[in-house]
N, C-alpha and C. Protein backbone atom coordinates (compact mmCIF):
# COMPACT_ATOMS: atom_id res chain seq x y z
N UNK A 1 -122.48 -55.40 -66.30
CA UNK A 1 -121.06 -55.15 -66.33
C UNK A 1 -120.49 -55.50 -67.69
N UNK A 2 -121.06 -56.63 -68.68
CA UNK A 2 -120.47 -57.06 -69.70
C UNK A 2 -120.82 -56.09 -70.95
N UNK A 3 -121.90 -55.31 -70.56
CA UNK A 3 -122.29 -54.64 -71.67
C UNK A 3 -120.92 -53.39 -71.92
N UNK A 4 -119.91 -53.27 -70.81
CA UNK A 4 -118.91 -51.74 -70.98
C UNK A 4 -117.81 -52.80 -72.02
N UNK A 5 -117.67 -53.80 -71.87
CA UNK A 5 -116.47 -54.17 -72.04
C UNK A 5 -116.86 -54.82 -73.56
N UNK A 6 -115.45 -54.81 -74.34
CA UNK A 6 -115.44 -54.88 -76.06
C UNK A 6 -115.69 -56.20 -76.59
N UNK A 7 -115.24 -57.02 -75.37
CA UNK A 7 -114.59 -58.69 -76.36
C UNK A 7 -114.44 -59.36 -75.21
N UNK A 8 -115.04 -60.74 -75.70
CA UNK A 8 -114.51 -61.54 -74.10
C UNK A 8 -113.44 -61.81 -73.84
N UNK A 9 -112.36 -61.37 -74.24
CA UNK A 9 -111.13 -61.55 -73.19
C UNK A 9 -111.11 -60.34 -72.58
N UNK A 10 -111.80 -59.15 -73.03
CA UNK A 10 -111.47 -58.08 -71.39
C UNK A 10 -112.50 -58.35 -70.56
N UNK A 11 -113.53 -59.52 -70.98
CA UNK A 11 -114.51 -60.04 -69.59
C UNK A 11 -113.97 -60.66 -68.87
N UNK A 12 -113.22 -61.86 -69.48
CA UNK A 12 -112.24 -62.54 -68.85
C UNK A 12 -111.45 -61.86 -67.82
N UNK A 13 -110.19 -61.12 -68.27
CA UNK A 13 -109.58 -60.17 -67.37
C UNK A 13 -110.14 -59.61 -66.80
N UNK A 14 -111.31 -59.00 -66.72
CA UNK A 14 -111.78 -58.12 -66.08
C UNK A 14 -112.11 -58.65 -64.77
N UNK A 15 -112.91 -59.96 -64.94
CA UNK A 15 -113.39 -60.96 -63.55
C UNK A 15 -112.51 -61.48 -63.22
N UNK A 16 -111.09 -61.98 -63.79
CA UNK A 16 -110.13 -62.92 -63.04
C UNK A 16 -109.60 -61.96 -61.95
N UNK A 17 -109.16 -60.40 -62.51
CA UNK A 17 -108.96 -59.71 -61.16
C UNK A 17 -109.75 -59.00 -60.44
N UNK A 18 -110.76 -59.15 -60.84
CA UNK A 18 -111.60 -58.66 -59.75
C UNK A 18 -112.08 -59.81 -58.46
N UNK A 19 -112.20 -60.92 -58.65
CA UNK A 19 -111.83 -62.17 -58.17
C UNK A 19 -110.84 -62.28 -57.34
N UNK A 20 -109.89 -62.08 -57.71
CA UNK A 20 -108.24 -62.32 -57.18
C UNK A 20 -108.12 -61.34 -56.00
N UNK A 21 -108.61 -59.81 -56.73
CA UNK A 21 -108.64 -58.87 -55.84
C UNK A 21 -109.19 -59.17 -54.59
N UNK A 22 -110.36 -59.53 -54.89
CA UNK A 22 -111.63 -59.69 -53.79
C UNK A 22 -111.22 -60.85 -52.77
N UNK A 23 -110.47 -61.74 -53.26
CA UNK A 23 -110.10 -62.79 -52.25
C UNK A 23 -109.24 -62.42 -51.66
N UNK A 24 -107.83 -61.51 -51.95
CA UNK A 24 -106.88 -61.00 -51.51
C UNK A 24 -107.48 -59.83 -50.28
N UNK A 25 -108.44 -59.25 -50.75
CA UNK A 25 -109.17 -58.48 -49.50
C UNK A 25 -110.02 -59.12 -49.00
N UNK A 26 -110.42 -60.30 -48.78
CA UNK A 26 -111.35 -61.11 -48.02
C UNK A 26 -110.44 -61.62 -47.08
N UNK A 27 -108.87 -62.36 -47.67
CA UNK A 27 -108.01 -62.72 -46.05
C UNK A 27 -107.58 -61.77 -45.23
N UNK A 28 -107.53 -60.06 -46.08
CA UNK A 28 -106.57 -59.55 -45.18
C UNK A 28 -107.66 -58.92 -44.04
N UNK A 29 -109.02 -58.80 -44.72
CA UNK A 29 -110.00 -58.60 -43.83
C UNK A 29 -109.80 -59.91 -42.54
N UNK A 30 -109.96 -60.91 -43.15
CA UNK A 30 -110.08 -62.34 -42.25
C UNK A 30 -108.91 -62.23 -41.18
N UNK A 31 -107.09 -61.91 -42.00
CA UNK A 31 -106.16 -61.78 -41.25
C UNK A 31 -106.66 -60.76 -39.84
N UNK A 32 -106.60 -59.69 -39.96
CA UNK A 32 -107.12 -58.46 -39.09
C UNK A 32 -107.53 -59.53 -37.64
N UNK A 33 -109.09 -60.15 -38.08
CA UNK A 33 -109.44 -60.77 -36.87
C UNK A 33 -109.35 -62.50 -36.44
N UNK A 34 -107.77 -62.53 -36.54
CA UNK A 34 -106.70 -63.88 -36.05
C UNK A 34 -107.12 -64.92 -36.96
N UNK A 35 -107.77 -64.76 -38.12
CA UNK A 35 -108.39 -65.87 -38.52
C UNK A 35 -107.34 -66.56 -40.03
N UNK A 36 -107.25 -67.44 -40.03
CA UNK A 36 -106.00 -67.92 -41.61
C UNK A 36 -106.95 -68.33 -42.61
N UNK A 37 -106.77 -67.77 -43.65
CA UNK A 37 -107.54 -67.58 -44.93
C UNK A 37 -106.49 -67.98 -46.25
N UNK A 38 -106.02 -69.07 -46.95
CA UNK A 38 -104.96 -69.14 -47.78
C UNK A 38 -105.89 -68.28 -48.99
N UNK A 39 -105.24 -68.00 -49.29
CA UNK A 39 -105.01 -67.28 -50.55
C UNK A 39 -104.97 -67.82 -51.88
N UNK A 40 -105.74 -67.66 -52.95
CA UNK A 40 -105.39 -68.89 -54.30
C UNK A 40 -106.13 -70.64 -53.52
N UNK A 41 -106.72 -70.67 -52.85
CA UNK A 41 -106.80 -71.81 -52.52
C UNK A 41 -107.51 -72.54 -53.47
N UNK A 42 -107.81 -74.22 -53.54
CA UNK A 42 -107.99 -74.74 -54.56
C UNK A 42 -110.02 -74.29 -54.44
N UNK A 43 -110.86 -74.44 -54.02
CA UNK A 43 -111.52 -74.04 -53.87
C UNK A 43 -112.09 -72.82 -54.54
N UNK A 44 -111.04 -71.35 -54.39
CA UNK A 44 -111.04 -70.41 -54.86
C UNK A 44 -111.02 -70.44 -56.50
N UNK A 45 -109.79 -71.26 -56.95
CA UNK A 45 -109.51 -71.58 -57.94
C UNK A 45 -110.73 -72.50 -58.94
N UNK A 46 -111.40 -73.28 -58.35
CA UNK A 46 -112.86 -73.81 -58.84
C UNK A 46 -113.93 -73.08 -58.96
N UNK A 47 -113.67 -71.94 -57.98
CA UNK A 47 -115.10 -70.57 -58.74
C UNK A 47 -114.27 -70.04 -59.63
N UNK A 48 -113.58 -69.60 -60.14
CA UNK A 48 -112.99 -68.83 -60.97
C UNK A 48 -112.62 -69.51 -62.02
N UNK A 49 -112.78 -71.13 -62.48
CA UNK A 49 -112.55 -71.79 -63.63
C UNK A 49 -114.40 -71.55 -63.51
N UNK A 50 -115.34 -72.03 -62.75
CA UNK A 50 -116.77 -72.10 -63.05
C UNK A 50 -117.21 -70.82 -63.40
N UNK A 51 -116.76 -69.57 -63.15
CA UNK A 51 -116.59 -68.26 -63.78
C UNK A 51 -116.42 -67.76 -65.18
N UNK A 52 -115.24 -68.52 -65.52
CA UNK A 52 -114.79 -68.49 -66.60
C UNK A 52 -115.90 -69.27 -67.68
N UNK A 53 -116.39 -70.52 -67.11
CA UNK A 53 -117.17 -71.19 -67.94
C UNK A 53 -118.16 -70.59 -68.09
N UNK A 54 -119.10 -70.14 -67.21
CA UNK A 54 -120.02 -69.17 -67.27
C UNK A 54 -119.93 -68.14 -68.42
N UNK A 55 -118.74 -67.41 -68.39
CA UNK A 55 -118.98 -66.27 -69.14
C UNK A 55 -118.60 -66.56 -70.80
N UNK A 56 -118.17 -67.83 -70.91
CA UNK A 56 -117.96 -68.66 -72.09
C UNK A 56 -119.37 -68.86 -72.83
N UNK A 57 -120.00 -69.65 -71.77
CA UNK A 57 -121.22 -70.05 -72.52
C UNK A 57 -122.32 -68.91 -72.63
N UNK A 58 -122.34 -68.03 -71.60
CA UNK A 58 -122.98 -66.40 -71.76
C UNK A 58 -122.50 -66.05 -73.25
N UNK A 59 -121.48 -65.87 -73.57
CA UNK A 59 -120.77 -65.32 -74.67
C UNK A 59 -121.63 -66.24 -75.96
N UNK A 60 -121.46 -67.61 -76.11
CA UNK A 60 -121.67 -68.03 -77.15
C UNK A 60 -123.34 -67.96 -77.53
N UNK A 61 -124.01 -67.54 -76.56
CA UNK A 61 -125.65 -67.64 -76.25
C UNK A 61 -125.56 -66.26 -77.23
N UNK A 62 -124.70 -65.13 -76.44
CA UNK A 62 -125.03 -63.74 -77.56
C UNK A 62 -124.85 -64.26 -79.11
N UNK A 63 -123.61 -64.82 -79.10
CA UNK A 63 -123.03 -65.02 -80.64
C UNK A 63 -124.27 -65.38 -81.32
N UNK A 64 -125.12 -67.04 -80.75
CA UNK A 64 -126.03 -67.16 -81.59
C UNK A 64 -126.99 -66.71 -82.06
N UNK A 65 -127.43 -65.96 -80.56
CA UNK A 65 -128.37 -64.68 -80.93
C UNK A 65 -128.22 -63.26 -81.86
N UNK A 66 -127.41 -63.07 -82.41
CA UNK A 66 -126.88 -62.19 -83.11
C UNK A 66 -127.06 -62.56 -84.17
N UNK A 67 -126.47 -64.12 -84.51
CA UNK A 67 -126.18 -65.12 -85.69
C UNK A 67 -127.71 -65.21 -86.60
N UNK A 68 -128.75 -65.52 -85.78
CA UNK A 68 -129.71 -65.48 -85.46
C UNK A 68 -130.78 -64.57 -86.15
N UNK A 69 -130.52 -63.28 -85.10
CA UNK A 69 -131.50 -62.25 -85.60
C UNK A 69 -130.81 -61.69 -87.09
N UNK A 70 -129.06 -62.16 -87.76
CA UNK A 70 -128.88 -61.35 -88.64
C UNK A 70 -129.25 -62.24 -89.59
N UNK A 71 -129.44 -63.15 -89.62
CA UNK A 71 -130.14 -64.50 -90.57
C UNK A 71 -131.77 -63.86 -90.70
N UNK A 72 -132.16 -63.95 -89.64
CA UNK A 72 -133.47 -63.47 -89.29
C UNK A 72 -133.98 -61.78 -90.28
N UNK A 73 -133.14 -61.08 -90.12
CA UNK A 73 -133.05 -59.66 -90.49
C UNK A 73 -132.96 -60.03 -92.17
N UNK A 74 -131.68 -60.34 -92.84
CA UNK A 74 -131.51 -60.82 -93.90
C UNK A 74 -133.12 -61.68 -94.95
N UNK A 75 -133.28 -62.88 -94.08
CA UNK A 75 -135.15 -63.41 -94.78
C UNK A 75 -135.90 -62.44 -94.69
N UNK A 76 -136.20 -61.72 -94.02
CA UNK A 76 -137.16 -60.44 -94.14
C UNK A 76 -136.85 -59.57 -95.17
N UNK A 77 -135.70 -58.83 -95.23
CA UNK A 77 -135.23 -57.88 -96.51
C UNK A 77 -135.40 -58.80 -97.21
N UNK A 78 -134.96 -60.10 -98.05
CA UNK A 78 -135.45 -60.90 -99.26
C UNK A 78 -136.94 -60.68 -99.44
N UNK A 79 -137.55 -60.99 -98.89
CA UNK A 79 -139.22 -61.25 -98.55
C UNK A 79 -139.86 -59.90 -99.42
N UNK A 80 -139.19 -58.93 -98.82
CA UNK A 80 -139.63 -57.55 -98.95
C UNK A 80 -139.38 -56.74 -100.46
N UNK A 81 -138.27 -57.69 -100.78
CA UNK A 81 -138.15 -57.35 -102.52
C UNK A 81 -138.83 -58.47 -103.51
């Protein structure tokens, strides 16, 4: 999924509402059969900060790897002249 999107803040956005969404249709599913489901609950709110962290440290893993192979790429072209 991260590979469509440009920059991590439209990863960000992208999972906070899809998240939000998904819980919002998980109570009204739950509502339907008599059952109370709060909404935003704190719980909810702790996957979606551990979410966020996730895709933080995903993010900085590419950066270095990039950082990395263009360091990497760069000693080779020297080498080669």
């Amino acid at each position: 999924m991260f590979y469509f999107l440009k920059n991590i803040r439209q990863e960000f956005f992208s999972t906070i509402i899809g998240l939000i969404q998904g819980d919002i249709l998980y109570a009204i599913i739950l509502k339907k059969f008599s059952i109370d489901f709060p909404i935003g609950s704190f719980a909810f709110l702790d996957g979606l900060t551990l979410t966020c962290v996730f895709i933080t440290i995903w993010s900085g893993f590419e950066y270095l790897q990039t950082t990395f192979e263009h360091k990497n790429f760069q000693q080779k072209k020297e080498k080669q002249l």
